[in-house]
Protein backbone atom coordinates (compact mmCIF):
# COMPACT_ATOMS: atom_id res chain seq x y z
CA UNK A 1 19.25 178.64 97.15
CA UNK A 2 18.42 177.45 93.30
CA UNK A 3 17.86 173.96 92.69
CA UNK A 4 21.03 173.68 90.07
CA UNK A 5 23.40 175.42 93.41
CA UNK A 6 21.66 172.20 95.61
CA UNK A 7 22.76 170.00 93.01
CA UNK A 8 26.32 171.41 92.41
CA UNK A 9 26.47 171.09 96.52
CA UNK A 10 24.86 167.72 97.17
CA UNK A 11 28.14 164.78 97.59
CA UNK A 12 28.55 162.26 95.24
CA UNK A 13 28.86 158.63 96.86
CA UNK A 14 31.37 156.48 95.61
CA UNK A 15 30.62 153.04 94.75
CA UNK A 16 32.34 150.47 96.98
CA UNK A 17 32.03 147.63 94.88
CA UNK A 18 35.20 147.79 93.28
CA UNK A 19 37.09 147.89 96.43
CA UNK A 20 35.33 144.58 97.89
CA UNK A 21 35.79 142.82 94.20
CA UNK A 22 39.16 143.69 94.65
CA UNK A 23 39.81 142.67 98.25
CA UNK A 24 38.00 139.53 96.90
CA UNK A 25 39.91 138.76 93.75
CA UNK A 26 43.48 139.56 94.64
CA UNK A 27 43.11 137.69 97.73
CA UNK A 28 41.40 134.43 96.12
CA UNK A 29 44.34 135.15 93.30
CA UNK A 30 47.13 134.78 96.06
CA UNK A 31 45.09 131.80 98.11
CA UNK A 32 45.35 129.63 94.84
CA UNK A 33 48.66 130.04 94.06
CA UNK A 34 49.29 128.19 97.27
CA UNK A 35 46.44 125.24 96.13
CA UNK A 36 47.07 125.28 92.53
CA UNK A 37 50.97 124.19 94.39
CA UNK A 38 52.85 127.26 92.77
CA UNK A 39 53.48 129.17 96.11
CA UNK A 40 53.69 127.98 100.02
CA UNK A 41 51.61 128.83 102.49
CA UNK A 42 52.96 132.05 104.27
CA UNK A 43 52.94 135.74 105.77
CA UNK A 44 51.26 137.00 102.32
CA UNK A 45 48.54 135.05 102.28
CA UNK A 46 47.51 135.39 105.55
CA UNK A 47 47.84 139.28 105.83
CA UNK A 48 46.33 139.76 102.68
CA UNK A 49 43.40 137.42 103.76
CA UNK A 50 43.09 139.94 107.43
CA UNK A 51 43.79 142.93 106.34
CA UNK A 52 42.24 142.90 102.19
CA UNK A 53 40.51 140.19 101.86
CA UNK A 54 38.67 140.32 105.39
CA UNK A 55 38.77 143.99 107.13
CA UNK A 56 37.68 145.90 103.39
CA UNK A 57 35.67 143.71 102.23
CA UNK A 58 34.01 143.92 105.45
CA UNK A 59 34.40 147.65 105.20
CA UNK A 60 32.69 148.22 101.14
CA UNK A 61 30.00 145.24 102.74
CA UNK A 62 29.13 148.38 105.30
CA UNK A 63 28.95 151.13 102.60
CA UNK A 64 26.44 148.85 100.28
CA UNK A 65 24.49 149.32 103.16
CA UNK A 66 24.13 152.79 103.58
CA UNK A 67 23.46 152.50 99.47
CA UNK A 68 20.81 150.22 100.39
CA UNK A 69 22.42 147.29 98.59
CA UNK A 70 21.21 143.78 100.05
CA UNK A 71 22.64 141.96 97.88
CA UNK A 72 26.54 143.72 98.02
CA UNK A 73 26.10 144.16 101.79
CA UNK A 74 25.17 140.54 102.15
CA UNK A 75 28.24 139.56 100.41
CA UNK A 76 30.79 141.65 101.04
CA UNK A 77 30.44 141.48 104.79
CA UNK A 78 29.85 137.35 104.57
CA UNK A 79 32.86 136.84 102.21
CA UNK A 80 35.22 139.20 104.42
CA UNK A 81 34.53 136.98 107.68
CA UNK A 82 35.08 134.05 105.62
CA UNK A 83 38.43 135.48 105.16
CA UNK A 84 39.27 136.56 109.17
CA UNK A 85 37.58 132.79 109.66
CA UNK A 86 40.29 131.12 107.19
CA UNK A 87 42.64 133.42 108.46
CA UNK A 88 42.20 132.15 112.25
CA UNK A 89 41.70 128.56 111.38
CA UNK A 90 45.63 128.18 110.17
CA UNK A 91 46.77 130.37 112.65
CA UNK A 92 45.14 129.86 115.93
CA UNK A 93 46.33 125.99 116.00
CA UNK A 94 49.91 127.38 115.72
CA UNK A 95 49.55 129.78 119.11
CA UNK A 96 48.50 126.35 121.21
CA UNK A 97 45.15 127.85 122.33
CA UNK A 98 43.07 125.34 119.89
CA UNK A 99 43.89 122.62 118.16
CA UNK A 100 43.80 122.36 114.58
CA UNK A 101 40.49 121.22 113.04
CA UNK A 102 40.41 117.72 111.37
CA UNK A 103 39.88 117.60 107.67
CA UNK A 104 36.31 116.51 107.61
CA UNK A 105 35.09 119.26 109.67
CA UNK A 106 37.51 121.79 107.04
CA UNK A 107 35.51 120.25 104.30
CA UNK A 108 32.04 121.16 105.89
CA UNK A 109 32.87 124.30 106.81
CA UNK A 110 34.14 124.60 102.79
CA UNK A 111 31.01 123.28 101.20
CA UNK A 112 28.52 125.06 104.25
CA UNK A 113 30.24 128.04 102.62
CA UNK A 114 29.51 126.82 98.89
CA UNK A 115 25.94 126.07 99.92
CA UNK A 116 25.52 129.98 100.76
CA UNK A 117 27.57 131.08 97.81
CA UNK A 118 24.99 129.14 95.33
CA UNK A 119 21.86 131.34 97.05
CA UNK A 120 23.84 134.11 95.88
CA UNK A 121 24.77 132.64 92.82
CA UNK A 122 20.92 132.46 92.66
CA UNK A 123 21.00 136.34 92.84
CA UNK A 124 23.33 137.21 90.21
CA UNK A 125 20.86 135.66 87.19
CA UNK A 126 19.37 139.31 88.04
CA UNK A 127 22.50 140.66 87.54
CA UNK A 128 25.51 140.70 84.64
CA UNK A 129 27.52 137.53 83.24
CA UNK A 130 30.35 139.16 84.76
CA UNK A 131 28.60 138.56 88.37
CA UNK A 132 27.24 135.29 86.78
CA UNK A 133 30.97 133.97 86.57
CA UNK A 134 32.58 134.96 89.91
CA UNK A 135 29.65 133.62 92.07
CA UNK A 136 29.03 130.52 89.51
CA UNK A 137 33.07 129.65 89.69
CA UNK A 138 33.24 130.13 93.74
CA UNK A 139 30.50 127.67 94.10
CA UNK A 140 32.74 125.17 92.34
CA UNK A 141 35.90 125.85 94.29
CA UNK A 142 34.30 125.72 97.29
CA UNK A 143 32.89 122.19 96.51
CA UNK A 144 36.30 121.31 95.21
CA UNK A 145 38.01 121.95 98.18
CA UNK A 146 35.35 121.05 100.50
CA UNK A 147 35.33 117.72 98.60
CA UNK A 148 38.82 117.61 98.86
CA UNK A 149 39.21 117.58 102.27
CA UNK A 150 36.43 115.36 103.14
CA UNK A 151 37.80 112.87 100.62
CA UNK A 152 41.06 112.90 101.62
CA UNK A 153 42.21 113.86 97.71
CA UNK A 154 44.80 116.34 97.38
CA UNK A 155 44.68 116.27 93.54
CA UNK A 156 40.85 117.73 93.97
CA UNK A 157 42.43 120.62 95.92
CA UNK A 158 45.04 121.38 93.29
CA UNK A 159 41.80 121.56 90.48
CA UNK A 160 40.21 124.31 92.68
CA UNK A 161 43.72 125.89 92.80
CA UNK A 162 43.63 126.60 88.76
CA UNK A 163 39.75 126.77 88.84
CA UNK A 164 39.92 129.67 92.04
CA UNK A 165 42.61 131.25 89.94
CA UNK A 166 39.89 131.96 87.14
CA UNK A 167 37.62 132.77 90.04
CA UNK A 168 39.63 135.25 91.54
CA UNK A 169 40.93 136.73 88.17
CA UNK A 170 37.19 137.26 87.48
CA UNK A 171 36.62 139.54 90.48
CA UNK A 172 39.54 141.46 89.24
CA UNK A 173 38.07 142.37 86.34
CA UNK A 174 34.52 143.09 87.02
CA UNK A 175 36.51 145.88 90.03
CA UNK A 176 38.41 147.23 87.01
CA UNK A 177 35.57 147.38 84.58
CA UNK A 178 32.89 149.35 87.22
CA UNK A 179 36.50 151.77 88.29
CA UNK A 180 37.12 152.41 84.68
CA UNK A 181 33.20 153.40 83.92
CA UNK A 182 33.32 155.52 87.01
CA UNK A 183 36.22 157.08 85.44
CA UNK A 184 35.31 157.88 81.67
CA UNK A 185 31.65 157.85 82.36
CA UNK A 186 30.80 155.01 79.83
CA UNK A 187 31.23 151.19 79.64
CA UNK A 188 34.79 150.59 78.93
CA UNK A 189 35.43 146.49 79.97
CA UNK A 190 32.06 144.45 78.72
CA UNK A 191 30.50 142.50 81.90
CA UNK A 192 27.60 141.10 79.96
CA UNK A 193 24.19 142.26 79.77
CA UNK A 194 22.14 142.89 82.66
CA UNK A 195 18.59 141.66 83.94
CA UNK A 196 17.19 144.18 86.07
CA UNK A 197 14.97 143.21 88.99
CA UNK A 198 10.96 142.84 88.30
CA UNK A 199 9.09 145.98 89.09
């Protein structure tokens, strides 16, 4: 067989990224609604957090790896059990098996969470300003909340409702911008310029 007939025959892997940005965004979108005090907490949220926000993301984290992508495995697959974890901490206490955890151990599990988003944070100066942004904004909602409920302030929960609005809305956009240049084949949505790794 020629070499161009091995090329017209050998599959073309999509690139999962978009679909755990989106299952990301949308669902951080819909979260702070309900902490920026616009929505209540309900049904929505909490299937979008299972089903979007936890089982895809968990699903693109599992195709990064079989692109050999540390980095998107690492937090695709982390950021979907953070959602099935959120997911079962307001739910569980409301079946009678556990009871509900108090704030201050919320607020750790909040800022252990924003602790592990700022090592990636640390990864994205290798990557665009578009990655820059989502991972630099979810550090600071996860300290706002954490803070939040450790502190006892409510009003520091509303913040990282309007600030994990931007967050979220972020996410959106860099899944739009890497769907449209799979589309047309060229940049269509700037993300910034990008630092590639050291050889």
């Amino acid at each position: 067989m020629a070499q161009t007939d091995l090329a017209l025959h050998t599959p073309l892997r999509a690139n999962p990224a978009p679909l755990g940005l989106m299952g990301f965004g949308m669902t951080t979108i819909l979260l702070n609604l309900h902490n920026a005090g616009f929505v209540p907490m309900g049904s929505a949220i909490l299937a979008m957090g299972l089903l979007f926000g936890g089982i895809a993301q968990i699903i693109a984290g599992i195709l990064e790896y079989g692109a050999g992508n540390t980095f998107g495995m690492t937090a695709f697959i982390s950021y979907g059990a953070f959602w099935l974890t959120l997911v079962a901490l307001i739910a569980m206490p409301h079946t009678g098996i556990v009871p509900a955890s108090p704030p201050a151990l919320v607020g750790s599990y909040l800022l252990l969470w924003g602790l592990f988003t700022f090592v990636l944070f640390l990864g994205t100066l290798r990557a665009t300003r578009a990655h820059q942004v989502i991972f630099g904004t979810l550090v600071i909602l996860f300290v706002l909340l954490g803070l939040g409920d450790l502190l006892a302030q409510p009003g520091l929960t509303v913040i990282a409702g309007y600030e994990g609005l931007i967050c979220g809305l972020s996410a959106v956009y860099l899944a739009a911008a890497e769907i449209l240049e799979a589309q047309f084949k060229c940049p269509v949505l700037p993300v910034g310029p990008y630092t590639p790794a050291a050889a």
